[in-house]
Protein backbone atom coordinates (compact mmCIF):
# COMPACT_ATOMS: atom_id res chain seq x y z
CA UNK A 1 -29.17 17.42 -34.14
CA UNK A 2 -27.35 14.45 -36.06
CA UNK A 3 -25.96 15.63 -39.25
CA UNK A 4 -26.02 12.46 -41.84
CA UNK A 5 -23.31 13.17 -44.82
CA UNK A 6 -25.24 14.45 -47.93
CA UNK A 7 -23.21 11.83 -50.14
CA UNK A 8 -24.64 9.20 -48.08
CA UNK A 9 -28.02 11.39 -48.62
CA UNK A 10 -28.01 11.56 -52.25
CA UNK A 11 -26.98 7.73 -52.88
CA UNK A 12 -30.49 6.75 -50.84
CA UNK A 13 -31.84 9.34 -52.96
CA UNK A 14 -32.42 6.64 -55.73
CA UNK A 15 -34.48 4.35 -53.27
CA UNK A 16 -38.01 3.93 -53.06
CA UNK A 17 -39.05 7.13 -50.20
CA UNK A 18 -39.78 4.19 -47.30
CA UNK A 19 -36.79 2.52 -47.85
CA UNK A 20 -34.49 5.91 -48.61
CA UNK A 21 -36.10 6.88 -44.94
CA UNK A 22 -35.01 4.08 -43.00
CA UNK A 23 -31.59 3.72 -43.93
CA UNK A 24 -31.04 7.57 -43.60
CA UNK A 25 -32.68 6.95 -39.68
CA UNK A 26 -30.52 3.87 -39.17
CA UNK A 27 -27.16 5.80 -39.59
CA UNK A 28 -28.66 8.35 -37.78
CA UNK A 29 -28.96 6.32 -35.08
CA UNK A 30 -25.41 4.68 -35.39
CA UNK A 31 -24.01 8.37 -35.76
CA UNK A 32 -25.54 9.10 -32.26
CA UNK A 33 -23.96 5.74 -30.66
CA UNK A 34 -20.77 6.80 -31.89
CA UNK A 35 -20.58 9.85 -30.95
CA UNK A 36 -22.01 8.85 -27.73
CA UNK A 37 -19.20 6.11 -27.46
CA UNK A 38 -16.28 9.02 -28.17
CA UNK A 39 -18.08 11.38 -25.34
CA UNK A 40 -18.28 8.61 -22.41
CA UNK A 41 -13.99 8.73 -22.15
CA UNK A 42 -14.46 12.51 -21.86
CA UNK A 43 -17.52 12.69 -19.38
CA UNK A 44 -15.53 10.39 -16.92
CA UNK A 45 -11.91 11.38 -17.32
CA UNK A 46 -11.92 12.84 -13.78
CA UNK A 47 -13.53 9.95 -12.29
CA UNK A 48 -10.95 7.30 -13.71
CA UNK A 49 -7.59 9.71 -13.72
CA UNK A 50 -6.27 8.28 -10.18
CA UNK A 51 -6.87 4.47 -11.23
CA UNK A 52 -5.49 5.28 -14.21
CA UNK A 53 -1.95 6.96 -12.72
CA UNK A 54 -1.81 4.13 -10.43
CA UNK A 55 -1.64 1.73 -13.00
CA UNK A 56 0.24 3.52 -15.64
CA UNK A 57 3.53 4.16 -13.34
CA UNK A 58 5.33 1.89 -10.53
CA UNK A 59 7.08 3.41 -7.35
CA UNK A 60 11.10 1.50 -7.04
CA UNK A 61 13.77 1.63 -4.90
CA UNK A 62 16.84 3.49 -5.54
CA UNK A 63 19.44 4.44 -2.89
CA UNK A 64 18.96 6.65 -0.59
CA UNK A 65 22.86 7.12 0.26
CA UNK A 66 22.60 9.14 -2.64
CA UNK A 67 20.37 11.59 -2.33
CA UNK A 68 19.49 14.85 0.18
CA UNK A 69 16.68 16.72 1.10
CA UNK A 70 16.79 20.03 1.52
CA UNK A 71 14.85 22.86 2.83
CA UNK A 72 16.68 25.61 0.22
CA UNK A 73 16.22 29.42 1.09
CA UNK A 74 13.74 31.71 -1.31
CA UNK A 75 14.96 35.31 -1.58
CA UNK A 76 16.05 36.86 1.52
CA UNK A 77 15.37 33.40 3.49
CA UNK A 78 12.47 34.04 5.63
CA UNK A 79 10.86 31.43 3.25
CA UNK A 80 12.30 27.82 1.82
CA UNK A 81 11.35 25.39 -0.52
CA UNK A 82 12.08 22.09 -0.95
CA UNK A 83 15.13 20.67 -3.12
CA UNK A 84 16.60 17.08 -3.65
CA UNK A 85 19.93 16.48 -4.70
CA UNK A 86 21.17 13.59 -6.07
CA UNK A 87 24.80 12.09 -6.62
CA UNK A 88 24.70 10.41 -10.04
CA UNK A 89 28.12 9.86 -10.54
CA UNK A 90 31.23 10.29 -8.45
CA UNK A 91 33.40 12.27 -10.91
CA UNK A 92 32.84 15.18 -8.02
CA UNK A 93 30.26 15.49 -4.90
CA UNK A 94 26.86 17.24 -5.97
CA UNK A 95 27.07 18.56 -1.94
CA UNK A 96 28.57 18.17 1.48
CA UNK A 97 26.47 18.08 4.74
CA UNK A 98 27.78 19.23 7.70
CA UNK A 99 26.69 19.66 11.47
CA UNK A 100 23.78 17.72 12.89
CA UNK A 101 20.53 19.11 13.93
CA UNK A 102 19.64 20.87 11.92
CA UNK A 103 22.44 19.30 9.32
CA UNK A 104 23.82 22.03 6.78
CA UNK A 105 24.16 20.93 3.12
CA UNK A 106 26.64 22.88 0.98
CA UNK A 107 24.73 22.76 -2.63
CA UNK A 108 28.30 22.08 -4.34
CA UNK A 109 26.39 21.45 -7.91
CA UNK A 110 26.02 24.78 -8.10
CA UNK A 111 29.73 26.12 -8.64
CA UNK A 112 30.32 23.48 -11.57
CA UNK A 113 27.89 21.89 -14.84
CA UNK A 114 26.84 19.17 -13.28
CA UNK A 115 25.23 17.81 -16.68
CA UNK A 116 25.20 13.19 -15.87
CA UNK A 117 26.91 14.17 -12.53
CA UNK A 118 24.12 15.33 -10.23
CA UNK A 119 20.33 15.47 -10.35
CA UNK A 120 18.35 18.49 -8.88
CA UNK A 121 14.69 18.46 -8.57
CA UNK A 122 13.46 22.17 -7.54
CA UNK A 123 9.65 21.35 -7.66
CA UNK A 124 6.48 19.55 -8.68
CA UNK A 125 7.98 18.83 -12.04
CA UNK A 126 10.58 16.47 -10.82
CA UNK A 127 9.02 15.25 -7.80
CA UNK A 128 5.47 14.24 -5.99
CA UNK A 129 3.70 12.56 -3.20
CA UNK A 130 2.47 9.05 -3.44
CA UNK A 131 0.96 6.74 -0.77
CA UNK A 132 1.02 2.89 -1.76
CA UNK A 133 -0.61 2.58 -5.01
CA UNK A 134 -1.97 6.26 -5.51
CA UNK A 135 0.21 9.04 -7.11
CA UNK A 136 -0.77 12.66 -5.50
CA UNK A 137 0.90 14.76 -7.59
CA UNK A 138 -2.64 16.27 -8.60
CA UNK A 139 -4.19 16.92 -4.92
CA UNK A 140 -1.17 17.50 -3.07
CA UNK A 141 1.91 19.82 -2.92
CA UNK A 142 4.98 19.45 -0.72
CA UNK A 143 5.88 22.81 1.39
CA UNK A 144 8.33 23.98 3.54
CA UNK A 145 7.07 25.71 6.53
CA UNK A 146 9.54 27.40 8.96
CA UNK A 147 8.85 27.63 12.83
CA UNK A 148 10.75 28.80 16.01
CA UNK A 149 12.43 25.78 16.47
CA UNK A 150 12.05 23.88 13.66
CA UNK A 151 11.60 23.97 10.07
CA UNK A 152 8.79 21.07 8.78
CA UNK A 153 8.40 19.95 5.10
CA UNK A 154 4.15 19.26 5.04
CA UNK A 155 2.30 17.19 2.58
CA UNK A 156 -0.76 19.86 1.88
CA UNK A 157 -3.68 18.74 0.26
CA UNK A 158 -4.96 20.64 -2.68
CA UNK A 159 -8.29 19.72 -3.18
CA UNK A 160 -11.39 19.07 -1.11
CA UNK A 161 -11.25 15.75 0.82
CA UNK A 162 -8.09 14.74 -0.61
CA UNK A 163 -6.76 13.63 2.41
CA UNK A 164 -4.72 15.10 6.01
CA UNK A 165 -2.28 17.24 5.92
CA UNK A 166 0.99 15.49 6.89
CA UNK A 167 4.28 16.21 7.69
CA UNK A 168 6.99 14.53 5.68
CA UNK A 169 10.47 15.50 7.12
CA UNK A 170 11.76 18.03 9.35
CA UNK A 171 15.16 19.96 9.85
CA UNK A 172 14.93 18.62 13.72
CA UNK A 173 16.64 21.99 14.88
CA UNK A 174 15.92 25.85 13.81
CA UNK A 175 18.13 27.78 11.65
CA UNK A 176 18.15 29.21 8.06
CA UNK A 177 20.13 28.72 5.25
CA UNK A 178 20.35 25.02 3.27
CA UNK A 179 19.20 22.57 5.70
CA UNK A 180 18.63 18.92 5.70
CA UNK A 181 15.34 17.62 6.16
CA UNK A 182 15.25 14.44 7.88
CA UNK A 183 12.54 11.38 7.19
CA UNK A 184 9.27 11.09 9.55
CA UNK A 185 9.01 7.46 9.80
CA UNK A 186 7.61 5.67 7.41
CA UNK A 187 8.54 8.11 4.63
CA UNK A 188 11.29 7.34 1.98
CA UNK A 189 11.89 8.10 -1.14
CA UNK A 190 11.43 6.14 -4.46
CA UNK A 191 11.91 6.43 -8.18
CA UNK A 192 9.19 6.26 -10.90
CA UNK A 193 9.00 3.70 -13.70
CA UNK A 194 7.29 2.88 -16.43
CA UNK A 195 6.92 -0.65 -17.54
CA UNK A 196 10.27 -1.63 -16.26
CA UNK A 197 11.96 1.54 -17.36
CA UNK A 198 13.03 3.83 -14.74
CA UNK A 199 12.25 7.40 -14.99
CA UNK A 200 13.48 10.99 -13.54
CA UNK A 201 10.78 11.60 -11.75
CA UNK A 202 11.03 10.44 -7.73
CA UNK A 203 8.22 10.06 -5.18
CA UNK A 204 8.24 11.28 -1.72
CA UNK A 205 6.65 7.85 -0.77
CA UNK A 206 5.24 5.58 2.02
CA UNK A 207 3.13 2.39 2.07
CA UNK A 208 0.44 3.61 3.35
CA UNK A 209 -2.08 6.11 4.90
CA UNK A 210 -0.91 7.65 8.54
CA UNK A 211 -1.58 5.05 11.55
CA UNK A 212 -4.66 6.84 12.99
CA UNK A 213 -6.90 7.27 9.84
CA UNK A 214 -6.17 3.59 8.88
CA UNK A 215 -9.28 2.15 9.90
CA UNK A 216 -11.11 5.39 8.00
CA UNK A 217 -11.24 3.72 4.86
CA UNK A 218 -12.14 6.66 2.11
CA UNK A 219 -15.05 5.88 -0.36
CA UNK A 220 -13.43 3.69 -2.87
CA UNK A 221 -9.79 2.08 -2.66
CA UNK A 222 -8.47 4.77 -4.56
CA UNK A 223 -9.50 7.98 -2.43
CA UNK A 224 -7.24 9.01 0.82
CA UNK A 225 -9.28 8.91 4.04
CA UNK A 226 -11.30 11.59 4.84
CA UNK A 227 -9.34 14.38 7.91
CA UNK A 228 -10.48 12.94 11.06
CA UNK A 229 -12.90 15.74 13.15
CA UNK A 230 -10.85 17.63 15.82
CA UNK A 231 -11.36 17.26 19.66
CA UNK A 232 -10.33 20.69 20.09
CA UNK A 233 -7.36 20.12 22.15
């Protein structure tokens, strides 16, 4: 029921009753299209949020010399998550990597402030996934997964027909501990910015969609490809 303001009420008061009646109906009417026009936004918010975080933020380069991935231990280390460290400044090194496969990162920013020496980024609040144009910060999470001879960070979609599950990096030995996490190719990372401003936040990025769902083209250019059937093997 539209609600028309009793001022507005009592100054068509003094019309003749025909006239009073249509002007009371006509802003009715506008009251409906208004409030109809402030709903629409609302109704289709989840439809438009991915072409709108596409537009709103850029993916840049930055330098990868000075950064690390690592798979960090969680409590007794039978689990890890996933850490990046980044060297800011050279006052003193953020951390030291040592060994090869699987490389072993001492997390020096720990023993010292490292306040506008170092960056650390511990989870989804300083970093995401994006492919190409399409931040997936909402519909995927980044996970470290430990195996018997390996240790893989996976891109895990979140949310029904987001995407495949991918793997990102990988320690490329076993072990525990800090370890680095080495690149698949055609992953990298990149820094987010806002019209021309560069931000904190940094994407665990790549161009596009994995070789074999290429030609699976999703429903729209903004949705991932749907997770190709398995042949069972």
């Amino acid at each position: 029921m539209t609600t028309v303001p009793v001022r507005a009420v009592m100054e068509f008061s003094a019309l003749p009753p025909l006239q009073a009646r249509s002007a009371i109906g006509t802003m009715a009417g506008r009251a409906r299209r208004w409030s109809l026009a402030l709903l629409a936004p609302l109704a289709l918010g989840g439809a438009i949020e991915p072409a709108a975080a596409a537009a709103l933020f850029d993916a840049i380069d930055l330098n990868p010399q000075s950064f690390v991935l690592v798979a960090a231990p969680i409590g007794n280390g039978e689990r890890a998550q996933l850490n990046i460290y980044e060297q800011i400044r050279d006052t003193r090194p953020c951390f030291a990597v040592n060994g090869g496969a699987p490389g072993l990162v001492d997390p020096l920013l720990s023993t010292f402030d490292f306040t506008g020496i170092c960056g650390r980024f511990i989870d989804a609040n300083g970093y995401s996934v994006r492919v190409g144009g399409t931040d997936l910060g909402s519909s995927y999470r980044l996970s470290v997964v430990r195996s018997s001879n390996d240790n893989l960070l996976l891109a895990v979609p979140t949310k029904p027909g987001a995407g495949p599950e991918m793997v990102v990096a990988r320690t490329q030995g076993p072990g525990s501990g800090f370890l680095q996490l080495v690149f698949e190719s055609g992953w990298q990372l990149k820094r987010r910015s806002y019209q021309g401003r560069t931000l904190g936040h940094i994407y665990i990025y790549r161009d596009s969609w994995p070789d074999q769902l290429a030609d699976q083209p999703g429903p729209d250019p903004m949705t991932p490809p749907a997770v190709p059937e398995s042949n069972g093997g």
